[in-house]
PDB file of N, CA and C in Angstrom:
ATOM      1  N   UNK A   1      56.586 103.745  92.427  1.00  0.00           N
ATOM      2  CA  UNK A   1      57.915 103.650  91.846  1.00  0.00           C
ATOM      3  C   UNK A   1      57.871 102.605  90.728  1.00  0.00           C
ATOM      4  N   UNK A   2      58.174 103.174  89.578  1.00  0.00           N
ATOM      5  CA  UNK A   2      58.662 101.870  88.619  1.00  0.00           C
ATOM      6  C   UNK A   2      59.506 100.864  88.624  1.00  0.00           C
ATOM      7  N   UNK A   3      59.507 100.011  87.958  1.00  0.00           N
ATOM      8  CA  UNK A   3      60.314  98.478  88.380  1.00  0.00           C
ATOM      9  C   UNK A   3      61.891  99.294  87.657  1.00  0.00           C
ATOM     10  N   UNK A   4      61.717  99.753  86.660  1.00  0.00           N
ATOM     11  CA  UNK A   4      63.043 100.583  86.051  1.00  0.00           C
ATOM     12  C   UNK A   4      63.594 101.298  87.207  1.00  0.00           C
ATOM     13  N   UNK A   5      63.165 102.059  87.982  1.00  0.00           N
ATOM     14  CA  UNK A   5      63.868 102.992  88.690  1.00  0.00           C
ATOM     15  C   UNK A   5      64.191 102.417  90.547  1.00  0.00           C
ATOM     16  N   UNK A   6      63.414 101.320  90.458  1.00  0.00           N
ATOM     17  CA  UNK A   6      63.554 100.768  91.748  1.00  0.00           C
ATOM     18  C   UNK A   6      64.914  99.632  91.464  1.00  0.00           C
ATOM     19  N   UNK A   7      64.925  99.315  90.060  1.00  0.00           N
ATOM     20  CA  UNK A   7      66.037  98.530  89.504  1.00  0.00           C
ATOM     21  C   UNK A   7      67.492  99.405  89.810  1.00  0.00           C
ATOM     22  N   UNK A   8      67.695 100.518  89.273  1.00  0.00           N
ATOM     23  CA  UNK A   8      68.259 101.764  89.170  1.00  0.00           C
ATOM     24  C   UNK A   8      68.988 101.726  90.413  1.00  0.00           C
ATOM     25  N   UNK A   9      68.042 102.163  91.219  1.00  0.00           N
ATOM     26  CA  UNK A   9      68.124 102.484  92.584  1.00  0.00           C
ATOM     27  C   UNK A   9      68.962 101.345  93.689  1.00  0.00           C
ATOM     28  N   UNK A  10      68.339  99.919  92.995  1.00  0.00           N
ATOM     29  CA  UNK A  10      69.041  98.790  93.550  1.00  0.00           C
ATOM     30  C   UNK A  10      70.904  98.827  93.419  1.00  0.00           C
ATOM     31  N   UNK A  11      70.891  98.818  92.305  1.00  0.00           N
ATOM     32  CA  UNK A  11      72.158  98.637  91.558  1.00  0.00           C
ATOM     33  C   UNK A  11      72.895 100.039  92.173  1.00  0.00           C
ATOM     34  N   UNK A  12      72.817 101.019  92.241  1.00  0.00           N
ATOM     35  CA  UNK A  12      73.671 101.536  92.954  1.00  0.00           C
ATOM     36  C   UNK A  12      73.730 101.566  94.480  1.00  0.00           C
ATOM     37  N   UNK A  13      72.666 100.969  95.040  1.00  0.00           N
ATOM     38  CA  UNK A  13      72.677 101.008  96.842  1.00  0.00           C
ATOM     39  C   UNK A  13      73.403  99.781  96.760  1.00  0.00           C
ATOM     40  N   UNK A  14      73.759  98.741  95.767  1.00  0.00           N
ATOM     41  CA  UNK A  14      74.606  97.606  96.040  1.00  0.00           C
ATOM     42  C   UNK A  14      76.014  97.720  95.678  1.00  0.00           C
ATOM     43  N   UNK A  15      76.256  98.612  94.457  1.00  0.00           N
ATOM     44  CA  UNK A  15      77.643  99.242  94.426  1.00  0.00           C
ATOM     45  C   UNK A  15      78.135 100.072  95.617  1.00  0.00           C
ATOM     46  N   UNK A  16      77.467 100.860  96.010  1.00  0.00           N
ATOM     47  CA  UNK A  16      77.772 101.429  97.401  1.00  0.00           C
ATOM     48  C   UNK A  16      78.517 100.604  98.346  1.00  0.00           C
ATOM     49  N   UNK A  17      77.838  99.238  98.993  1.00  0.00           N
ATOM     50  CA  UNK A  17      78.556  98.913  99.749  1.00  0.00           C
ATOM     51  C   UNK A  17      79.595  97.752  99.312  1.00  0.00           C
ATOM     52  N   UNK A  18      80.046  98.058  98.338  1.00  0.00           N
ATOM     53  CA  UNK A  18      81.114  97.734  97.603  1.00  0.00           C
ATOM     54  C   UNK A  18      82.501  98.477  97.426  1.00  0.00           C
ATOM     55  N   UNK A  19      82.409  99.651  98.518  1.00  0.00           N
ATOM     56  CA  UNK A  19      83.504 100.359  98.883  1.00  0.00           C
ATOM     57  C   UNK A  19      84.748  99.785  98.980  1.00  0.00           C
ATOM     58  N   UNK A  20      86.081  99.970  98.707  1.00  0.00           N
ATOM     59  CA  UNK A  20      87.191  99.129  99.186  1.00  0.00           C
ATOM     60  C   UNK A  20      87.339  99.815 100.946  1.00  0.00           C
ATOM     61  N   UNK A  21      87.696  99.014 101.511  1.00  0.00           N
ATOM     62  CA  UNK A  21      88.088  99.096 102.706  1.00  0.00           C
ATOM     63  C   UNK A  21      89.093 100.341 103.330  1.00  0.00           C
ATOM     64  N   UNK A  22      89.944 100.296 102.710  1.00  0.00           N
ATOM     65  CA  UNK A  22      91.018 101.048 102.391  1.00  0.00           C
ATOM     66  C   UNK A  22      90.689 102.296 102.224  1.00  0.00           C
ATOM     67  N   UNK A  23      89.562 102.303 101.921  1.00  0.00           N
ATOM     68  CA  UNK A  23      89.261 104.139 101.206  1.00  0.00           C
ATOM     69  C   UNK A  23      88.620 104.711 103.092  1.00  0.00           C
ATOM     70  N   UNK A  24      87.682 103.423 103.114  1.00  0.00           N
ATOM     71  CA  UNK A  24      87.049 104.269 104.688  1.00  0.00           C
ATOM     72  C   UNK A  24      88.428 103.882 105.398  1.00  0.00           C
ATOM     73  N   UNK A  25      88.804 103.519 105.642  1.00  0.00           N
ATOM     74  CA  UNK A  25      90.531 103.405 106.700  1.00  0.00           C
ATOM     75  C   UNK A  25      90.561 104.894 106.865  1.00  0.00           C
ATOM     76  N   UNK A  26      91.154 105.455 105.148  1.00  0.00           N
ATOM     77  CA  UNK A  26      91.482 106.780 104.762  1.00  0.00           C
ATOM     78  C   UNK A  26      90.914 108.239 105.576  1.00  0.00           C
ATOM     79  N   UNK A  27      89.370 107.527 106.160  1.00  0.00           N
ATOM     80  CA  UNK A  27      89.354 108.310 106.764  1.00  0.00           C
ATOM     81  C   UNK A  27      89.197 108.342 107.938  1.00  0.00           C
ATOM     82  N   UNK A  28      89.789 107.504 108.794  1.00  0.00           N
ATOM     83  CA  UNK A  28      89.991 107.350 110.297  1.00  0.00           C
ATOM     84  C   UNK A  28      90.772 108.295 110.994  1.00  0.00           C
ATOM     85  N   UNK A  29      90.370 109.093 112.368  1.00  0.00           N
ATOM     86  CA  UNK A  29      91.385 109.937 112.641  1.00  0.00           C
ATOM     87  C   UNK A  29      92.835 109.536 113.180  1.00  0.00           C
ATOM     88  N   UNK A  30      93.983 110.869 113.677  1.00  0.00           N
ATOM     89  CA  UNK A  30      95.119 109.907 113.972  1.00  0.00           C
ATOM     90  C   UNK A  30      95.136 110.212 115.433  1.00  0.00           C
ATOM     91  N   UNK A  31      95.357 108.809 116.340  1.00  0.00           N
ATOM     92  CA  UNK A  31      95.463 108.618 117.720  1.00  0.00           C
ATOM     93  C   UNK A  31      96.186 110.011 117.885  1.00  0.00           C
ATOM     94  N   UNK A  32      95.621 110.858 119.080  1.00  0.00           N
ATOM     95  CA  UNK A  32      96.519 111.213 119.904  1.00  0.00           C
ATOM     96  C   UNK A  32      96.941 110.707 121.177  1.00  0.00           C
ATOM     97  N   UNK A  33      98.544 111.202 121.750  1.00  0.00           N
ATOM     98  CA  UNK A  33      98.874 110.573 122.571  1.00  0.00           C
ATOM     99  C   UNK A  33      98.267 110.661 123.904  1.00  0.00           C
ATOM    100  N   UNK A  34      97.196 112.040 123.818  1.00  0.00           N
ATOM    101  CA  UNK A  34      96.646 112.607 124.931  1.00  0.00           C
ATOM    102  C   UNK A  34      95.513 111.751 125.178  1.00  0.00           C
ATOM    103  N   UNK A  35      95.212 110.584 124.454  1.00  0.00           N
ATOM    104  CA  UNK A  35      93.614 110.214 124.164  1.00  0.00           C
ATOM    105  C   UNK A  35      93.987 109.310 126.007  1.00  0.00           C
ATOM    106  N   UNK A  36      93.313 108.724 126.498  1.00  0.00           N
ATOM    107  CA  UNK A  36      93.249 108.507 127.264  1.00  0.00           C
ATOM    108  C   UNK A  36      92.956 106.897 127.419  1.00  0.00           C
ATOM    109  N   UNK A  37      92.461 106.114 126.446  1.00  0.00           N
ATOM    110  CA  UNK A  37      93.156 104.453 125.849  1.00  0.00           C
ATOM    111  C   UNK A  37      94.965 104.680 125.998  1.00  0.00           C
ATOM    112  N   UNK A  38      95.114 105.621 125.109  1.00  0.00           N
ATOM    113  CA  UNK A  38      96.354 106.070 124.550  1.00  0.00           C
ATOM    114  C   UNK A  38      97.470 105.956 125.831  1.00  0.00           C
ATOM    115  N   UNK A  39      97.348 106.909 126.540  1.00  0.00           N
ATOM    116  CA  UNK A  39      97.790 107.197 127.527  1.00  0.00           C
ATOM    117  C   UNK A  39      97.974 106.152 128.563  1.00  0.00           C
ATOM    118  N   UNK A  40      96.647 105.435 128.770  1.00  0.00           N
ATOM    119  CA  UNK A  40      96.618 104.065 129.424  1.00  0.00           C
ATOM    120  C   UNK A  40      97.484 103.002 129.294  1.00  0.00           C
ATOM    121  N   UNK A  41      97.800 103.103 127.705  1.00  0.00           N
ATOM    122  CA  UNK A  41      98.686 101.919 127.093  1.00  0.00           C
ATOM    123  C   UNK A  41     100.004 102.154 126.832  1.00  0.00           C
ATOM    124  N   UNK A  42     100.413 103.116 127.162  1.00  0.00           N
ATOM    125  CA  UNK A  42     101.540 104.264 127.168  1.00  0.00           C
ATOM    126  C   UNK A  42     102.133 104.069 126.018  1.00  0.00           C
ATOM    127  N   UNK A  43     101.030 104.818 124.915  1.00  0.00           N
ATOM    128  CA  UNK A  43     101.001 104.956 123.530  1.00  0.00           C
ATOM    129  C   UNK A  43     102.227 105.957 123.455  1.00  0.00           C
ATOM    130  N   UNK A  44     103.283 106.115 122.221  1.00  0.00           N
ATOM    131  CA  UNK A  44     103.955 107.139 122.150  1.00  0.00           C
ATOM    132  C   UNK A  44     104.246 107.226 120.175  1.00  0.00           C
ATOM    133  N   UNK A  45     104.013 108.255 120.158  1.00  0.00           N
ATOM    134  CA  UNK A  45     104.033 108.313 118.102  1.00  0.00           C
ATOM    135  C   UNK A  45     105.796 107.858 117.757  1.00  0.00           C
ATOM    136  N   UNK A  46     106.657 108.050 118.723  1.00  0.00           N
ATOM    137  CA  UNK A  46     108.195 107.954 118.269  1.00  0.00           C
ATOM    138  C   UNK A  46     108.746 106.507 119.179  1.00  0.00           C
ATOM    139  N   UNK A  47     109.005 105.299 118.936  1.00  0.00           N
ATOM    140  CA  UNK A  47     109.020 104.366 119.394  1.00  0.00           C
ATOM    141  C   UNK A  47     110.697 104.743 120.382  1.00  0.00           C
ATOM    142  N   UNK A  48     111.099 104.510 121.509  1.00  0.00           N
ATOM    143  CA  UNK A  48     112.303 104.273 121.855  1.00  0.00           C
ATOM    144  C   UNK A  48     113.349 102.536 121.908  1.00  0.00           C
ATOM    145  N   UNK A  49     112.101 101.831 121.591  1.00  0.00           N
ATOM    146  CA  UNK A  49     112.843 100.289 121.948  1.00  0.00           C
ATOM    147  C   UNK A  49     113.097  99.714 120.251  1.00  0.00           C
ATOM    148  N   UNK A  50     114.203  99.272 120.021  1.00  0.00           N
ATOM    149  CA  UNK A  50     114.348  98.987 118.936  1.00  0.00           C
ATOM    150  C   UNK A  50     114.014  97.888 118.489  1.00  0.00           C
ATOM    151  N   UNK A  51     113.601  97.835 117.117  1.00  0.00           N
ATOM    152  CA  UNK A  51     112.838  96.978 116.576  1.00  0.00           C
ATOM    153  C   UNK A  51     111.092  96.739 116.555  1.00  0.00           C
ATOM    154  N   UNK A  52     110.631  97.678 117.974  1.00  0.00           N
ATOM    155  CA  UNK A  52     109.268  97.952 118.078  1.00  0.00           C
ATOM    156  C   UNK A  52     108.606  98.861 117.425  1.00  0.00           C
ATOM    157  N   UNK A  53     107.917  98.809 117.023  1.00  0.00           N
ATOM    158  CA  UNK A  53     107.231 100.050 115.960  1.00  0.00           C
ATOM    159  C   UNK A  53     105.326  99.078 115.602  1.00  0.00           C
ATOM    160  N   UNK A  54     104.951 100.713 115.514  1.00  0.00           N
ATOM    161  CA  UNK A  54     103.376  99.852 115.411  1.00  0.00           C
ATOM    162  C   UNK A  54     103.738  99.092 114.075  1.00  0.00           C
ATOM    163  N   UNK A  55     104.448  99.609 112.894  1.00  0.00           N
ATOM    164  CA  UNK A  55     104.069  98.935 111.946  1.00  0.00           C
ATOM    165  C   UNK A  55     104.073  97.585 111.651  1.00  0.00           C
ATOM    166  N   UNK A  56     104.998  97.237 112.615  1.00  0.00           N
ATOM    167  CA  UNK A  56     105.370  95.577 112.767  1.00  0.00           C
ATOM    168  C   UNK A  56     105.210  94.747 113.844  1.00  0.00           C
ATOM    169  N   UNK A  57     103.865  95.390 114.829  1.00  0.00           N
ATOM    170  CA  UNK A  57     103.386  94.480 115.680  1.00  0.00           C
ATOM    171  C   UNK A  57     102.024  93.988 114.950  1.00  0.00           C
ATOM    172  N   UNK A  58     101.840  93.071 115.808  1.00  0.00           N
ATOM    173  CA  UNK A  58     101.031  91.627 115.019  1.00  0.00           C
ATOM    174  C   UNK A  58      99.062  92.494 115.083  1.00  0.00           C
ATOM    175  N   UNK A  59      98.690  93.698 115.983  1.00  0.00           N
ATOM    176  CA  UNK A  59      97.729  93.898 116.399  1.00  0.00           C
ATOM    177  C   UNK A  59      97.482  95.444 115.219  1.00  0.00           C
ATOM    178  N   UNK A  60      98.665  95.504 114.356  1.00  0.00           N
ATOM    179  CA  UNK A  60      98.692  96.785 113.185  1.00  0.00           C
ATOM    180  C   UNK A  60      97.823  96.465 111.568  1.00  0.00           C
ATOM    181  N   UNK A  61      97.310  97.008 110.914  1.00  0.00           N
ATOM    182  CA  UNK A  61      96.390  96.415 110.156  1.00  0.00           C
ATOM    183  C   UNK A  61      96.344  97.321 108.684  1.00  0.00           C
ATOM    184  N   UNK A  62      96.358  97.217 107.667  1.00  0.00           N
ATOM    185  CA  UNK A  62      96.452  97.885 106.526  1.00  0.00           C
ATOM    186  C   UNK A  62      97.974  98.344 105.651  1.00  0.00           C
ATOM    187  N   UNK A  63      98.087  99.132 105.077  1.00  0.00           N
ATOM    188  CA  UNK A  63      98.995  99.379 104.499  1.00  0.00           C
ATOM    189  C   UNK A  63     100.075  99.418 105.579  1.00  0.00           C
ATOM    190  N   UNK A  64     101.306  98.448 105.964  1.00  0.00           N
ATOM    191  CA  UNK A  64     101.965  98.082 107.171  1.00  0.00           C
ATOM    192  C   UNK A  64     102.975  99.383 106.645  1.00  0.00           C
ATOM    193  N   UNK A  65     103.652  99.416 105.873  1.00  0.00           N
ATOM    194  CA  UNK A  65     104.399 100.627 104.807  1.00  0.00           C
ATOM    195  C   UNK A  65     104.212 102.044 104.898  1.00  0.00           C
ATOM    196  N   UNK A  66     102.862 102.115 105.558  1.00  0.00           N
ATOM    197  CA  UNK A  66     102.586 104.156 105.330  1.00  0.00           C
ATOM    198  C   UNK A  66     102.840 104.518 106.447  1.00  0.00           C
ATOM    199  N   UNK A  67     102.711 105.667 106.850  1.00  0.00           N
ATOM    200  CA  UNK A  67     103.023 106.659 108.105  1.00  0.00           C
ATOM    201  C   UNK A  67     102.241 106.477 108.927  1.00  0.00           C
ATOM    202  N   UNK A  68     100.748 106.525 108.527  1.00  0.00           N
ATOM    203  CA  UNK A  68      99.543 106.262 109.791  1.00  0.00           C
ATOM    204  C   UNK A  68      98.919 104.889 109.470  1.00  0.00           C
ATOM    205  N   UNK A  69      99.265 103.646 110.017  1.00  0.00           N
ATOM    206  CA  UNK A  69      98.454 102.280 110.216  1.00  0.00           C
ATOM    207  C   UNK A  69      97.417 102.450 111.604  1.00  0.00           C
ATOM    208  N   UNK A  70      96.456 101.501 110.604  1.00  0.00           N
ATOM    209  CA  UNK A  70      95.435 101.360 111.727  1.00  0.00           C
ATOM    210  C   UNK A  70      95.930 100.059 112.941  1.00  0.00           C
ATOM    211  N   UNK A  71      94.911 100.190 114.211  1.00  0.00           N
ATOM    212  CA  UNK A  71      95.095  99.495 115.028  1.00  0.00           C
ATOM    213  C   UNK A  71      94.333  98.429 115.315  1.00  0.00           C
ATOM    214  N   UNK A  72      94.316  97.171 116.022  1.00  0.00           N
ATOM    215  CA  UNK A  72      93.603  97.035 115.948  1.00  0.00           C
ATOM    216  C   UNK A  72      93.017  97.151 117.678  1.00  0.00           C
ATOM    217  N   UNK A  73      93.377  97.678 118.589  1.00  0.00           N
ATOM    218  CA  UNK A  73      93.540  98.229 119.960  1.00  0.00           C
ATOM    219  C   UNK A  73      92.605  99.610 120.198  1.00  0.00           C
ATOM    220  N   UNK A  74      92.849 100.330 119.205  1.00  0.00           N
ATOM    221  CA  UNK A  74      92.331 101.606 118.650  1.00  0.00           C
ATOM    222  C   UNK A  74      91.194 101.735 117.466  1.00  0.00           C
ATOM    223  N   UNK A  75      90.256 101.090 117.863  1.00  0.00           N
ATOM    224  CA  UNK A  75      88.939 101.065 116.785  1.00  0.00           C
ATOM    225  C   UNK A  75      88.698 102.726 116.242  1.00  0.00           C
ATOM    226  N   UNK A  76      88.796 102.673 114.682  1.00  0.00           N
ATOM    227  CA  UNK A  76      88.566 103.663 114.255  1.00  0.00           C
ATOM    228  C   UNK A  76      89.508 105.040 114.438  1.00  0.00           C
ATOM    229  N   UNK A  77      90.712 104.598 114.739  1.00  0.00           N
ATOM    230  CA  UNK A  77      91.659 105.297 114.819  1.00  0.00           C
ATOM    231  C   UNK A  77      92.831 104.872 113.993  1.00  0.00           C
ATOM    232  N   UNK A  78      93.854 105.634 113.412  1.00  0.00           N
ATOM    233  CA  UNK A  78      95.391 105.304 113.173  1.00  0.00           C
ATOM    234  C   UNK A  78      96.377 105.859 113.860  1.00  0.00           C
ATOM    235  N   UNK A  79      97.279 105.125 114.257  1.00  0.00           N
ATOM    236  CA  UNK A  79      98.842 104.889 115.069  1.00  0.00           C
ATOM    237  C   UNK A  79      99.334 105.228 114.040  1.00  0.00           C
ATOM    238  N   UNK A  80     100.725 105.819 114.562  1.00  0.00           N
ATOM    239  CA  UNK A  80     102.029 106.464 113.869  1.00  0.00           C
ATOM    240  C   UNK A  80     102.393 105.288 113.679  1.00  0.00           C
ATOM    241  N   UNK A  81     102.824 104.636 112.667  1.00  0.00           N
ATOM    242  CA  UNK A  81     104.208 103.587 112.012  1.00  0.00           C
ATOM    243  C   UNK A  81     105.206 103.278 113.007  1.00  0.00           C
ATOM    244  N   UNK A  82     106.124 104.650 113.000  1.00  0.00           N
ATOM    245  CA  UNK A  82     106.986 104.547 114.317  1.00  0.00           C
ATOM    246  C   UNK A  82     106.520 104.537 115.336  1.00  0.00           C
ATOM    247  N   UNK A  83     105.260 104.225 116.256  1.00  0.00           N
ATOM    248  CA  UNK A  83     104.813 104.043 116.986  1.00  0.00           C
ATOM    249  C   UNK A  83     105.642 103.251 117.814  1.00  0.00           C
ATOM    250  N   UNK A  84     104.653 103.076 119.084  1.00  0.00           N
ATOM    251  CA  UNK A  84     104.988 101.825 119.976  1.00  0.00           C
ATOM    252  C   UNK A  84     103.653 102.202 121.028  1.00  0.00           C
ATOM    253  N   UNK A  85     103.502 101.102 121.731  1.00  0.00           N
ATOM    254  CA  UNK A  85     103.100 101.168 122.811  1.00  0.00           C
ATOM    255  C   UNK A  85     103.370  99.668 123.881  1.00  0.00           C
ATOM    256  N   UNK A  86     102.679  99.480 124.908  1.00  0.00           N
ATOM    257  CA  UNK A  86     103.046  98.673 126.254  1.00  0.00           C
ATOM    258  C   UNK A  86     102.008  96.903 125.737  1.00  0.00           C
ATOM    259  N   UNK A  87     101.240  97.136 124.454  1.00  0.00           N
ATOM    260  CA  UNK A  87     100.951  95.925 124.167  1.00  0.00           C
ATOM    261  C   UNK A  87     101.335  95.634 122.705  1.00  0.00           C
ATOM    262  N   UNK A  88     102.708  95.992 122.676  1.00  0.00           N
ATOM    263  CA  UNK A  88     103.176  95.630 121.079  1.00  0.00           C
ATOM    264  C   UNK A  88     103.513  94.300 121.806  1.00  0.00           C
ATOM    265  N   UNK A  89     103.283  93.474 120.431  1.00  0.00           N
ATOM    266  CA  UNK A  89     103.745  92.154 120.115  1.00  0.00           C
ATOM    267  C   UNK A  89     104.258  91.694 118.637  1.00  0.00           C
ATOM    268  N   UNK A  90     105.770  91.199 118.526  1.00  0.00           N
ATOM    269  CA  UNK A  90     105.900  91.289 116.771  1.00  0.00           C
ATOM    270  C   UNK A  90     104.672  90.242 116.509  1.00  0.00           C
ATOM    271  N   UNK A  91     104.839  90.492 114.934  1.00  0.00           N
ATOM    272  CA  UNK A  91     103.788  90.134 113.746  1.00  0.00           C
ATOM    273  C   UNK A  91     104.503  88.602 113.818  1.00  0.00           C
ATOM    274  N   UNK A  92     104.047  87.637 113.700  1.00  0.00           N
ATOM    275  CA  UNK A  92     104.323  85.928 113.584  1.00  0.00           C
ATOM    276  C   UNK A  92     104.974  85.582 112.120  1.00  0.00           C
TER     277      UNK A  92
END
């Protein structure tokens, strides 16, 4: 390999992991309620207690504003906004 193309090669395997965060979020799947964490924590996508909602407990993570926030309870998953579940806690 040439020093040119191993150069090449550098520079984009280092832009690579220069991804914004946000983009892999994008592609996390969305909790179902059937999942069985889910279920455990008596996850529900439509919150009934007012003022609780995933988007504004303290354990919710990313764009707090959109429809599907990530968790941080739920690795590699996103919660409904209007969410809730049995370990919400508001945001401080």
């Amino acid at each position: 390999m040439k020093r040119r193309d191993f150069l090449k090669l550098s520079a984009a395997t280092a832009g690579a992991t220069l991804i914004p965060v946000h983009m892999i979020q994008a592609q996390e799947e969305h909790l179902s309620p059937e999942d069985p964490q889910a279920k455990a924590l008596k996850y529900v996508e439509d919150s009934e207690i007012e003022g609780q909602h995933c988007n504004n407990c303290i354990h919710a993570k990313g764009d707090l504003e959109a429809e599907w926030v990530g968790c941080n309870l739920f690795p590699n998953k996103q919660v409904k906004g209007s969410g809730w579940c049995s370990v919400w806690a508001a945001r401080g």
